[in-house]
Protein backbone atom coordinates (compact mmCIF):
# COMPACT_ATOMS: atom_id res chain seq x y z
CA UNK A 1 -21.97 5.09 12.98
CA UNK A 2 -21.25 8.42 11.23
CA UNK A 3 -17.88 9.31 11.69
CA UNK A 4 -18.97 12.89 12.26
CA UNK A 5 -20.79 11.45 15.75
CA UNK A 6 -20.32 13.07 19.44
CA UNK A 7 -17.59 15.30 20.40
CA UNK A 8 -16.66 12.47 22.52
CA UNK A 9 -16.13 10.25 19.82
CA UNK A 10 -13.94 12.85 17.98
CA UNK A 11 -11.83 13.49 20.54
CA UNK A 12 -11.36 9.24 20.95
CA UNK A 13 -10.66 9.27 17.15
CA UNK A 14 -8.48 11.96 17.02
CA UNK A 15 -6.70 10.59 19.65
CA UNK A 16 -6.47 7.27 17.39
CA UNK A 17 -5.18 8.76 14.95
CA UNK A 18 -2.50 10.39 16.52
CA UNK A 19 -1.29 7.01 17.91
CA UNK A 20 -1.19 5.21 14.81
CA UNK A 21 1.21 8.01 13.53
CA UNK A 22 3.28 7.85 16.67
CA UNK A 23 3.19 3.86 16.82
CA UNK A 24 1.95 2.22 13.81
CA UNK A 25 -1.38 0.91 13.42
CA UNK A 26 -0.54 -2.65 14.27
CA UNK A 27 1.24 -1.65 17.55
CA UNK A 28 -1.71 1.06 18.70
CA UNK A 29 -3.59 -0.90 21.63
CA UNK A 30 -6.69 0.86 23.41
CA UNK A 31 -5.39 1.51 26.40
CA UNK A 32 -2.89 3.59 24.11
CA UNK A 33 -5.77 5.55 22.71
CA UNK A 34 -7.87 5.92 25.99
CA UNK A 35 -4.58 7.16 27.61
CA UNK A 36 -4.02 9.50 24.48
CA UNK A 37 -8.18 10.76 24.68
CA UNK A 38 -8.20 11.21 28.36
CA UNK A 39 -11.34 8.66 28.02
CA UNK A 40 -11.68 5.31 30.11
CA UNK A 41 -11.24 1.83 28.39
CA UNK A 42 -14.92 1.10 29.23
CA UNK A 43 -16.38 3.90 27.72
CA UNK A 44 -14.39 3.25 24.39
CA UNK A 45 -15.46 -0.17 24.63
CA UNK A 46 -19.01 1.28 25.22
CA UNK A 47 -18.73 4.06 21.88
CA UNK A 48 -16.79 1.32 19.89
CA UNK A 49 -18.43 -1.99 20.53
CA UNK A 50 -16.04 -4.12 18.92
CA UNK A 51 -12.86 -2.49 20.14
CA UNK A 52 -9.95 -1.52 18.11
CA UNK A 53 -11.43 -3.09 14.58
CA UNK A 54 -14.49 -0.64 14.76
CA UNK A 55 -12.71 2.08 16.24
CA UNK A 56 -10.08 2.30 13.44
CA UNK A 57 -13.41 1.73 10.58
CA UNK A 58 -15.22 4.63 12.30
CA UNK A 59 -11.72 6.36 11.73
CA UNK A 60 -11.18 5.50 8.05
CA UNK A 61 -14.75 6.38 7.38
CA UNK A 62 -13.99 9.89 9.84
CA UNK A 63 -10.62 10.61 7.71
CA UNK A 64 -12.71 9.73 4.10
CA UNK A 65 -15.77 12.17 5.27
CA UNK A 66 -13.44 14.92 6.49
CA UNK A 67 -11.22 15.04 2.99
CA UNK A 68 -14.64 14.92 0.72
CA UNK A 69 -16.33 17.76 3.09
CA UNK A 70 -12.74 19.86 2.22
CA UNK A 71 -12.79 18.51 -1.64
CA UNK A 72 -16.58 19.62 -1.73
CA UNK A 73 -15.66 23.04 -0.46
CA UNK A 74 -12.87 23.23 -3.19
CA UNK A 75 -15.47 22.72 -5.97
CA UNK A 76 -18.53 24.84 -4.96
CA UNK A 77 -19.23 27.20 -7.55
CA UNK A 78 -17.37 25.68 -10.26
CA UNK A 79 -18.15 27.09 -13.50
CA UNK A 80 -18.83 24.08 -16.02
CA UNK A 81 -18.19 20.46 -16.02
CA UNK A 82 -14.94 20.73 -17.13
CA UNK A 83 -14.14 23.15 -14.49
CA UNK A 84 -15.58 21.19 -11.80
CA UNK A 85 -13.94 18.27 -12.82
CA UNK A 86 -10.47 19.74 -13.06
CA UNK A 87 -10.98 22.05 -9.58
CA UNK A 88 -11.93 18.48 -8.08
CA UNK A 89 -8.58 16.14 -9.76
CA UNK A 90 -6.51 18.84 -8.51
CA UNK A 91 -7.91 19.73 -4.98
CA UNK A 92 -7.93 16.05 -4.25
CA UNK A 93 -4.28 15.76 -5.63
CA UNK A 94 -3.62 18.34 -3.45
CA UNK A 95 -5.07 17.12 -0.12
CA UNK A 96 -3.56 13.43 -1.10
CA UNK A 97 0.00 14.95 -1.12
CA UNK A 98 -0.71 17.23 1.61
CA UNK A 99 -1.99 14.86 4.07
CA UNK A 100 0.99 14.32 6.63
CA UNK A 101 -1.01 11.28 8.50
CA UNK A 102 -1.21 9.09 5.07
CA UNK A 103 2.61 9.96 4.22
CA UNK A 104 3.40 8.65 7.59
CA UNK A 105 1.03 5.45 7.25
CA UNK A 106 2.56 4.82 3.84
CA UNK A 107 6.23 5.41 5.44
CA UNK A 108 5.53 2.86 8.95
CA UNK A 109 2.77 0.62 7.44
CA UNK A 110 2.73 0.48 4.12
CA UNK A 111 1.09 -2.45 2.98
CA UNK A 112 -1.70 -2.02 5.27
CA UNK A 113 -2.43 1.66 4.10
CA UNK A 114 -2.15 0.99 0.48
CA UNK A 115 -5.04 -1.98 1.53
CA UNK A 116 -7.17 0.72 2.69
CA UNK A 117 -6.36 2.75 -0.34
CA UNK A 118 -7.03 0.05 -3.19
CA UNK A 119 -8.48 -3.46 -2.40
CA UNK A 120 -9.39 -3.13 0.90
CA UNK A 121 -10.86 0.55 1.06
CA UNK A 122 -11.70 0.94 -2.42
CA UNK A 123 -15.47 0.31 -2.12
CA UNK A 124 -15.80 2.66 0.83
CA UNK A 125 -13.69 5.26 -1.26
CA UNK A 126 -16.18 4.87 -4.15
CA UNK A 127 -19.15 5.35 -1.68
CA UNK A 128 -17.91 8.28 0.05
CA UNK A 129 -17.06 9.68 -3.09
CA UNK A 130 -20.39 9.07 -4.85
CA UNK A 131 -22.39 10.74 -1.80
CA UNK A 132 -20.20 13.79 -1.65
CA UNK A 133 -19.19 14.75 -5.31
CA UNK A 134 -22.14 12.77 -7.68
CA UNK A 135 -25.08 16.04 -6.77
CA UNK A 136 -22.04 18.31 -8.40
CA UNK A 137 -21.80 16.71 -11.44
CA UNK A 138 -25.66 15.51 -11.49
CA UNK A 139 -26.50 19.10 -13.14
CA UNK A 140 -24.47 17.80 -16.55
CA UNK A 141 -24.95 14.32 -16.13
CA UNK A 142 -27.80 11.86 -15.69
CA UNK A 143 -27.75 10.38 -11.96
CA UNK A 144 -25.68 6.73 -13.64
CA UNK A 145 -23.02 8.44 -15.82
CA UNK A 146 -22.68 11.17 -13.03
CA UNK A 147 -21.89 8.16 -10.59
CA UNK A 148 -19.71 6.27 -13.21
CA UNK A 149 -17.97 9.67 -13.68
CA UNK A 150 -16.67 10.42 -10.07
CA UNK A 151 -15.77 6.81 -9.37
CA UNK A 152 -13.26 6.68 -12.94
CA UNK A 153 -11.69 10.06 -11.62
CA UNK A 154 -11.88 8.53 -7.95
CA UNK A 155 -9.57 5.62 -9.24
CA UNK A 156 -7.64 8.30 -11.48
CA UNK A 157 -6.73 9.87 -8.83
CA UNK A 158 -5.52 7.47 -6.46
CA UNK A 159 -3.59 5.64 -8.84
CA UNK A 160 -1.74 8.64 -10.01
CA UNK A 161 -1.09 9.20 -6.69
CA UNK A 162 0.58 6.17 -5.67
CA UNK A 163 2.14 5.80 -8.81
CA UNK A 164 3.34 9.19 -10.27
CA UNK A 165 3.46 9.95 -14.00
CA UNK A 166 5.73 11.90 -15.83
CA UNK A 167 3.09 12.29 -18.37
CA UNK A 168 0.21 13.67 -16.24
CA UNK A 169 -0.02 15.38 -13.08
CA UNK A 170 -3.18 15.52 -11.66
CA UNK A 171 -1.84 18.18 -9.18
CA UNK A 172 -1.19 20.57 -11.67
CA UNK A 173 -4.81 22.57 -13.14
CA UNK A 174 -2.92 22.59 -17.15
CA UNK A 175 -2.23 19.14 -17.12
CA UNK A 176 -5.35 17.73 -15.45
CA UNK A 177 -7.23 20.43 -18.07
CA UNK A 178 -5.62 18.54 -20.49
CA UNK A 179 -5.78 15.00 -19.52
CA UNK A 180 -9.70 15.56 -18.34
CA UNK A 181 -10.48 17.37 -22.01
CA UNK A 182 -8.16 14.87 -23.95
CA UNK A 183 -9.29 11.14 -21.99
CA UNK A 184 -12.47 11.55 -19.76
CA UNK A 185 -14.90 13.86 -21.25
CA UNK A 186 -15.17 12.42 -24.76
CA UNK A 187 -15.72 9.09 -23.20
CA UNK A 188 -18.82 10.02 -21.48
CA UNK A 189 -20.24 12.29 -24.16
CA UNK A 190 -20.15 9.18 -26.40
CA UNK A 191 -22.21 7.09 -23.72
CA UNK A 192 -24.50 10.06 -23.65
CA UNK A 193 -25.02 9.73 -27.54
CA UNK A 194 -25.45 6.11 -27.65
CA UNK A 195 -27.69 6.09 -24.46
């Protein structure tokens, strides 16, 4: 199910997500959330077969499609690779540190949300990622490297999110310039020349 689905199933995930910031994910039931959505038990049951475990994927996938769709916007029209690759570093740097509903999840459940940021979430990350951002790059890129490209600054990002640098801040359009002209675009023009 697309996480962009009925207004119904907005409101119900919207409604999810508010719990798990005023409860903790673990703690969230579904009577909690169909008291929250003003929507029955059975007809969460009915737009979430599975309960709580495929209402909170359908949210994940939700929160991931609603951050790319506001990345995307942030890199329309960039002028250049380079460009589009530093408007995209920074805009997601940005929305990461930004986003009060993740600070909270890292504050009350932090193992669990760093699981859906890394090990656990990673490969829906990546996919998300690919589907939204690869067609921008595929203009400079052939369709593998273009892929290859957004997943390495995918995992850039992340990682220099959760783990700060004092050497590089991906938030900052000089220092992601630099670190994008200096580390990731000579790598792939040399796979482009051996290829």
């Amino acid at each position: 199910m697309s996480a962009g689905g009925t207004t119904l199933e907005r409101r119900v995930l919207d409604a999810a997500k508010t719990c798990c910031e005023k409860w903790g994910v673990a703690k969230v039931t579904i009577d909690d959330i169909a008291n929250e959505s003003g929507v029955s038990r059975a007809s969460l049951y009915r737009l979430f077969p599975g309960g709580k475990d495929v209402l909170f994927e359908a949210l994940r996938l939700q929160e991931l499609e609603d951050f790319f769709t506001r990345l995307s916007a942030h890199v329309e029209g960039a002028d250049g690779l380079e460009d589009l690759l530093v408007c995209a570093v920074v805009a997601a740097t940005a929305e990461l540190r930004a986003d009060r509903h993740l600070a909270l999840m890292l504050a009350s459940e932090p193992g669990e949300t760093l699981g859906h940021l890394t090990v656990d979430g990673l490969p829906r990350i990546m996919r998300v990622a690919t589907v939204f951002l690869a067609p921008f790059v595929d203009p400079y890129l052939p369709r593998r490297e273009s892929a290859a490209l957004v997943e390495l600054l995918s995992r850039l990002v992340i990682s220099y999110f959760l783990a700060p640098s004092q050497h590089v801040d991906l938030g900052d359009p000089e220092s992601a310039r630099t670190f994008i002209v200096t580390h990731i675009l000579p790598a792939f023009d040399a796979a482009l020349i051996r290829s």
